[in-house]
Structures are given as structure tokens and as C-alpha cells.
C-alpha atoms as a PDB file:
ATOM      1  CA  UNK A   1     125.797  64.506  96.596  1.00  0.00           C
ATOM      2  CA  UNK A   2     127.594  62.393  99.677  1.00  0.00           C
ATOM      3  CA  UNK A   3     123.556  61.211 100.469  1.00  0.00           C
ATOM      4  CA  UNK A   4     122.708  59.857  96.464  1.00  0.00           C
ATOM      5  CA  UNK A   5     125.632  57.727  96.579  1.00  0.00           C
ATOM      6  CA  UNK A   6     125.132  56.249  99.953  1.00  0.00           C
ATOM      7  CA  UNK A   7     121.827  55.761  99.308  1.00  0.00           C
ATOM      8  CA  UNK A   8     122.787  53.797  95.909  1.00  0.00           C
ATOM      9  CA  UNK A   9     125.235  51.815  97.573  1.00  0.00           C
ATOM     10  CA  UNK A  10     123.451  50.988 100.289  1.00  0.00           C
ATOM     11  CA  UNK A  11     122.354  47.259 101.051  1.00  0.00           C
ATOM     12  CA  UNK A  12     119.464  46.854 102.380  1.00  0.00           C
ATOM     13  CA  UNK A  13     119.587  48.406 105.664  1.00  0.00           C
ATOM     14  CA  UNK A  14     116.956  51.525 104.202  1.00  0.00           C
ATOM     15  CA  UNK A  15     114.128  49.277 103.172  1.00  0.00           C
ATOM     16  CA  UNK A  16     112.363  48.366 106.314  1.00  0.00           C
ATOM     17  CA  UNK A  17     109.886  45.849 106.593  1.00  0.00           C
ATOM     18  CA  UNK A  18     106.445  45.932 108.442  1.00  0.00           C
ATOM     19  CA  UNK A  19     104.504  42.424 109.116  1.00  0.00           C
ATOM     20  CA  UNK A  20     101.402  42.087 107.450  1.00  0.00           C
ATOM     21  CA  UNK A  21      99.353  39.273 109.341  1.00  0.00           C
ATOM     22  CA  UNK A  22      96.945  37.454 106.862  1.00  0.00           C
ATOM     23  CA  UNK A  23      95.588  34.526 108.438  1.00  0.00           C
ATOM     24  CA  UNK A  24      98.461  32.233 109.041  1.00  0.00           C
ATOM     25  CA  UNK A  25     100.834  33.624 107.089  1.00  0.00           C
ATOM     26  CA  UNK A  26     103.203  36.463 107.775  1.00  0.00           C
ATOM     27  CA  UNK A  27     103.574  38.380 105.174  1.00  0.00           C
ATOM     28  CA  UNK A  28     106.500  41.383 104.539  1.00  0.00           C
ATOM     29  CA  UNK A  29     105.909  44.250 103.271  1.00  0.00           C
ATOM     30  CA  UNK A  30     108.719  47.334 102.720  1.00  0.00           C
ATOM     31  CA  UNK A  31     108.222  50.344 104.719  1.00  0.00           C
ATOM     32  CA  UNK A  32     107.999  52.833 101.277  1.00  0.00           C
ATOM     33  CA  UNK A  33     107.138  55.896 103.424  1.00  0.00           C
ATOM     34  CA  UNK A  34     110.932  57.387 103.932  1.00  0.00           C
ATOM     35  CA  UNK A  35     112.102  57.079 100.535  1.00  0.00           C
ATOM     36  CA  UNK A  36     109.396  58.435  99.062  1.00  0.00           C
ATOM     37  CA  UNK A  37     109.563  61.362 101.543  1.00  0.00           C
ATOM     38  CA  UNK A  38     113.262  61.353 100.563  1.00  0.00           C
ATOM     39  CA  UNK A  39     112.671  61.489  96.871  1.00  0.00           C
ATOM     40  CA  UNK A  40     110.322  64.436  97.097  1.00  0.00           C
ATOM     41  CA  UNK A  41     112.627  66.605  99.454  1.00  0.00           C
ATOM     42  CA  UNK A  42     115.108  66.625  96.311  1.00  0.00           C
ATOM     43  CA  UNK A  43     111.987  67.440  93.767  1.00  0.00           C
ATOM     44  CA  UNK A  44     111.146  69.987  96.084  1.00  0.00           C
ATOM     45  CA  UNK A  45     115.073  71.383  96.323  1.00  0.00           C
ATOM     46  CA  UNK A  46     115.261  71.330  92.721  1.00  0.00           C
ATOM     47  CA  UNK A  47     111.850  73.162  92.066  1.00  0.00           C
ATOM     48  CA  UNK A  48     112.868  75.592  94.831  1.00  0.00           C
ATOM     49  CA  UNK A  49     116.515  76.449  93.746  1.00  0.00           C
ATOM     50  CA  UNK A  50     115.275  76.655  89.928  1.00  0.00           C
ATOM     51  CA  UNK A  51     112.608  79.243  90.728  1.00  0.00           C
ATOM     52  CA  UNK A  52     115.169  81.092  92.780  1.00  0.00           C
ATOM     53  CA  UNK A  53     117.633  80.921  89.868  1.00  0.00           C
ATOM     54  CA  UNK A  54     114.679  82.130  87.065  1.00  0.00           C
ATOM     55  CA  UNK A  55     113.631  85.158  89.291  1.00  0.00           C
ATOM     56  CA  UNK A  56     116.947  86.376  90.270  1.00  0.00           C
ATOM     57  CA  UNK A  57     118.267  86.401  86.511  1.00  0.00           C
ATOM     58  CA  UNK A  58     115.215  87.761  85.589  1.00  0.00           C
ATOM     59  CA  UNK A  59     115.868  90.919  88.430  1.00  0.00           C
ATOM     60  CA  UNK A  60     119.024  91.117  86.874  1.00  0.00           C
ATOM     61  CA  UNK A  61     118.441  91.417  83.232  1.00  0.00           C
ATOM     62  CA  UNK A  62     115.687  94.165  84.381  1.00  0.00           C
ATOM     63  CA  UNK A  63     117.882  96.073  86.405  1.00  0.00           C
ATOM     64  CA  UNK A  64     122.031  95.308  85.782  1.00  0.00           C
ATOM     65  CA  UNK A  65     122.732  98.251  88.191  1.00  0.00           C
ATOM     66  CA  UNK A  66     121.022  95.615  91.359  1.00  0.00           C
ATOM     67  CA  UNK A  67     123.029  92.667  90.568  1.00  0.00           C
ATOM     68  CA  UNK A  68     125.234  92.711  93.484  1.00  0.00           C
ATOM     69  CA  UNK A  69     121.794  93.023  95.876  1.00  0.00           C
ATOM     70  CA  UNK A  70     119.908  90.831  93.909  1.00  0.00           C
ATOM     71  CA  UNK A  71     122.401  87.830  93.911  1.00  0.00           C
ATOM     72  CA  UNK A  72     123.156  88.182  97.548  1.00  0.00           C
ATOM     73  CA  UNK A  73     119.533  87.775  98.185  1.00  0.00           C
ATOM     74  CA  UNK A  74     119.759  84.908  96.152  1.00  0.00           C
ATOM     75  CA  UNK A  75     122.615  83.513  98.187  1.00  0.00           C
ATOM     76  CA  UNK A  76     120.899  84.145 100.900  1.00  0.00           C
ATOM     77  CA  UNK A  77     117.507  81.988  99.638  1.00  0.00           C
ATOM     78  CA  UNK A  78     119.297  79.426  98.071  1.00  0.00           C
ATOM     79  CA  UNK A  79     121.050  78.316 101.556  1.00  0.00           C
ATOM     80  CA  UNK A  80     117.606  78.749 103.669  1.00  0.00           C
ATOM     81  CA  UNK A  81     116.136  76.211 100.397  1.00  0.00           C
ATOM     82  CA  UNK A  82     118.904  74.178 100.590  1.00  0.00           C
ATOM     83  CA  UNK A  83     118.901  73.799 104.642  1.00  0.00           C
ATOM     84  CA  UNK A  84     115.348  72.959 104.741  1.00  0.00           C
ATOM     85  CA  UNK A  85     115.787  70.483 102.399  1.00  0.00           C
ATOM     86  CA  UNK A  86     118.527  68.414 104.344  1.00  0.00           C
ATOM     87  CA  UNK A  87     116.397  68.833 107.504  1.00  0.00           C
ATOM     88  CA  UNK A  88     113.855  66.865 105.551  1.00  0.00           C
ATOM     89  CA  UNK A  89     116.060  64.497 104.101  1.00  0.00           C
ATOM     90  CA  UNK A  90     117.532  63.791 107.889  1.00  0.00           C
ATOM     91  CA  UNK A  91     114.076  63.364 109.134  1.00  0.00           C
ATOM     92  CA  UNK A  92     113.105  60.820 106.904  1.00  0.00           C
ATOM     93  CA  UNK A  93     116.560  59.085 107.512  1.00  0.00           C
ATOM     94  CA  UNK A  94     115.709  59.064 111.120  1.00  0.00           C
ATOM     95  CA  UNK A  95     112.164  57.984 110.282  1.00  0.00           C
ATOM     96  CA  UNK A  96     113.663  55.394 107.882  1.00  0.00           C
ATOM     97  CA  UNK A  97     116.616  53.564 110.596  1.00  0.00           C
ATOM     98  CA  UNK A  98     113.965  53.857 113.749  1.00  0.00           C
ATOM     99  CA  UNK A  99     110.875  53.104 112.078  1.00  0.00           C
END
């Protein structure tokens, strides 16, 4: 949450440029590759965490007696999603400021 608003009230400092030599001019072009990295790290997050959510509410409405094991299992999977996901999203911040 902290990340999307940075990231919408940042200035400019994300969008990198790369030179693009044509002849004699010099032409700039953003550096896209980050954000886009960025953006599909939190399609991937959501996709992950909804498919954890569906199967885990499925378990439970099959078997009410498991809910306890089923939803720390789903604790459990929803914080290794959710970590991989902000290793990505650091990554392509790193990628993004050094690049």
C-alpha cells in the first residue's frame, strides 16, 4: 500500500531514460522495463492470493471440522505469496534507480 502511493506521487525520478542515437540527433527514450515488471508482480500477487483464498474456502466448506489446519496453511501461503512478491517489486526498484 506504502509502494502505490509513492509510486503515484513520485516525480519523475522512476522513469529513466536511455539515448537512442539516430544520426545526429539524440533521441530519449523511457526505460519501460521496471514498471512493467512492477505492474505484473502485483497481477501476479493478486492472482496468487485469490487462488489461495478460492481453494482454502473451498477445503473448508468440504470439510468444516479442518478449518483451523486449512486456514493456517493458508496463512502460511499467503505470506510466502506475498514475500515473493515484494522481492520482485524491490528488484525492479533496484533495477529501476541503477539502471
Amino acid at each position: 500500500m506504502v509502494l502505490a502511493v509513492v509510486l503515484v506521487f513520485a516525480d519523475g525520478s522512476f522513469a529513466q531514460t536511455t539515448e537512442v542515437v539516430k544520426t545526429t540527433e539524440v533521441v530519449k527514450m523511457p526505460n519501460l522495463g521496471p514498471g512493467i515488471g512492477m505492474g505484473l508482480s502485483i497481477l501476479g500477487l493478486g492472482v496468487g492470493l485469490g487462488l489461495i483464498g478460492f481453494a482454502a474456502l473451498s477445503g473448508i466448506a468440504r470439510q468444516p471440522e479442518q478449518a483451523k489446519n486449512i486456514q493456517s496453511v493458508m496463512i502460511l501461503l499467503a505470506a510466502l505469496v506475498e514475500g515473493a512478491a515484494i522481492i520482485s517489486l524491490v528488484l525492479c526498484l533496484v533495477t529501476a534507480l541503477l539502471g
